[in-house]
Protein backbone atom coordinates (compact mmCIF):
# COMPACT_ATOMS: atom_id res chain seq x y z
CA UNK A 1 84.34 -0.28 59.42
CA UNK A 2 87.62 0.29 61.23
CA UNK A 3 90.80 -1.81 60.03
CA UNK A 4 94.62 -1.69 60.68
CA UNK A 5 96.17 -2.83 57.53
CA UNK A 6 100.17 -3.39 57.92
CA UNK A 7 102.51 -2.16 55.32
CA UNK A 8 105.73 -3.78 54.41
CA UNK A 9 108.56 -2.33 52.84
CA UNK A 10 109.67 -4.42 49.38
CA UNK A 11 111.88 -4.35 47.14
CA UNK A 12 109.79 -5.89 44.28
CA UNK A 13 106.36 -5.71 44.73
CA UNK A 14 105.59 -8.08 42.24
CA UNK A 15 108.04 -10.67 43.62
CA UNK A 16 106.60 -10.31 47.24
CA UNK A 17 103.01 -10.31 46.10
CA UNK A 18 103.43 -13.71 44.77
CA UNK A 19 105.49 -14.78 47.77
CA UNK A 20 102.43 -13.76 50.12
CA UNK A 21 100.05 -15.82 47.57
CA UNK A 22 101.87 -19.14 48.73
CA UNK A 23 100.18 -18.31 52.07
CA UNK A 24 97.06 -18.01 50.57
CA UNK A 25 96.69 -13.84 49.93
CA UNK A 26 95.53 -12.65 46.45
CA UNK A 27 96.55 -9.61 44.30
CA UNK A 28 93.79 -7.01 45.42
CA UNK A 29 95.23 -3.95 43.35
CA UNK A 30 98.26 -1.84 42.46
CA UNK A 31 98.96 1.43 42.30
CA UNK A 32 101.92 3.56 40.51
CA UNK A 33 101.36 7.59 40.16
CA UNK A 34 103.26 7.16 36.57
CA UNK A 35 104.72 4.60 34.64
CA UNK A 36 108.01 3.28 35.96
CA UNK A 37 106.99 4.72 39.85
CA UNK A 38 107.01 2.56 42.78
CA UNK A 39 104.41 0.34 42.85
CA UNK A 40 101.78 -0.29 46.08
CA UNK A 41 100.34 -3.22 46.01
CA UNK A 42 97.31 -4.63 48.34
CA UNK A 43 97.08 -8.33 48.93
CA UNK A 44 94.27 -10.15 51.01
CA UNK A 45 93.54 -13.08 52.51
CA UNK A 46 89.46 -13.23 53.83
CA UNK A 47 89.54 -10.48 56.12
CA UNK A 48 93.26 -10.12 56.41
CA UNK A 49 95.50 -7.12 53.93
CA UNK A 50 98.60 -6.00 53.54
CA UNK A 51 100.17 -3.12 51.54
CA UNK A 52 103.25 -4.23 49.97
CA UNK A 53 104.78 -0.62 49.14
CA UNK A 54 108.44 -0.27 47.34
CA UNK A 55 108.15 3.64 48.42
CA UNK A 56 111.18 4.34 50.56
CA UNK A 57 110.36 5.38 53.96
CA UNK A 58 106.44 4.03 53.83
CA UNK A 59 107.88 1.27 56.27
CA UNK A 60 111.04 0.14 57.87
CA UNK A 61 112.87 -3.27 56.22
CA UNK A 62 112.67 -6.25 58.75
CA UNK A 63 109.05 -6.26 59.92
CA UNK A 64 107.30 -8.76 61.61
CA UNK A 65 103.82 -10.40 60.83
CA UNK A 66 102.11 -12.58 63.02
CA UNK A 67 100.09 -15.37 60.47
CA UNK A 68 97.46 -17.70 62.75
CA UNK A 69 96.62 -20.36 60.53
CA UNK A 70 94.48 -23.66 61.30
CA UNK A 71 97.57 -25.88 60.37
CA UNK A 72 101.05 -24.22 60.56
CA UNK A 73 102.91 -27.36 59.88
CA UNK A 74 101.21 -27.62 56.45
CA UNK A 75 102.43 -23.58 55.74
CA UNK A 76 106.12 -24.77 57.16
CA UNK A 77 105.89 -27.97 54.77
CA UNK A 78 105.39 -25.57 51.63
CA UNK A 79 107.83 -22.81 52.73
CA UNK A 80 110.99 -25.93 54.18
CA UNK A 81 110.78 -24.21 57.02
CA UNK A 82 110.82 -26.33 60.60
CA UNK A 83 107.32 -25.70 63.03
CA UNK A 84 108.63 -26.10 66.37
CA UNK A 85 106.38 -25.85 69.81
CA UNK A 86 106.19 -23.07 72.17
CA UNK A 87 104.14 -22.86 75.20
CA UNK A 88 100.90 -21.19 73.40
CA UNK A 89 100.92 -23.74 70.54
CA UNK A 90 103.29 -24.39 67.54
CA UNK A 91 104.79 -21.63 65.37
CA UNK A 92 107.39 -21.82 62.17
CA UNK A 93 109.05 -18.41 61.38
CA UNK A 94 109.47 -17.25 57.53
CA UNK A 95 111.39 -14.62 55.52
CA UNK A 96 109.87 -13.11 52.10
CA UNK A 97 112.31 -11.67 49.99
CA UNK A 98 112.59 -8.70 51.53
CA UNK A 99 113.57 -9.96 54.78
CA UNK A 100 110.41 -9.41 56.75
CA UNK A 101 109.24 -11.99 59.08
CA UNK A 102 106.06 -14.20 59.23
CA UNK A 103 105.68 -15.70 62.09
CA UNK A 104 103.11 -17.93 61.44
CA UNK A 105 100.82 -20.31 64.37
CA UNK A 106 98.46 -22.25 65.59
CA UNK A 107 97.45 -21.83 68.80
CA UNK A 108 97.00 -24.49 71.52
CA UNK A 109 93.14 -25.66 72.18
């Protein structure tokens, strides 16, 4: 099976793991070559992953994520963010701690 799985660059994997869980992905794994290492985490969502990796250099700070959802204003409710509407449907835009975007949508029928 091929897959692209994005990796974002954090801080805190532990902090942005449970940030990602308010949008519905779950704790897959984590990985540290010792005690005290970074960490790389996996979280998933159905079919969807991320890495969450607090290695310098494994990604660039500032990323963005595009999140289509069946209900975005629900996800902008829970986050206090504003959904507004652009000409493909209605989107609300979202930082995790790390300042990486989500730019989460539901497309127009």
């Amino acid at each position: 099976m091929d897959e692209l799985i994005p990796v974002l660059r954090v801080e805190d994997a532990a902090v942005a793991a449970g940030w990602y869980e308010r949008l519905g992905f779950t704790k897959q794994w984590e990985h540290r070559f010792e005690p005290g290492f970074p960490a790389f985490v996996e979280v998933a969502r159905d079919e969807m992953r991320i890495f969450l990796s607090e290695h310098e250099g494994d990604a660039r700070p500032g990323t963005l994520l595009y999140l289509r959802v069946a209900d975005v204003d629900a996800v902008a409710a829970e986050f206090g963010a504003q959904a507004r509407d652009v000409p493909w449907g209605r989107e609300a835009e979202l930082l995790d701690p790390d300042g990486n975007r989500v730019r989460v949508g539901t497309p127009t029928d």
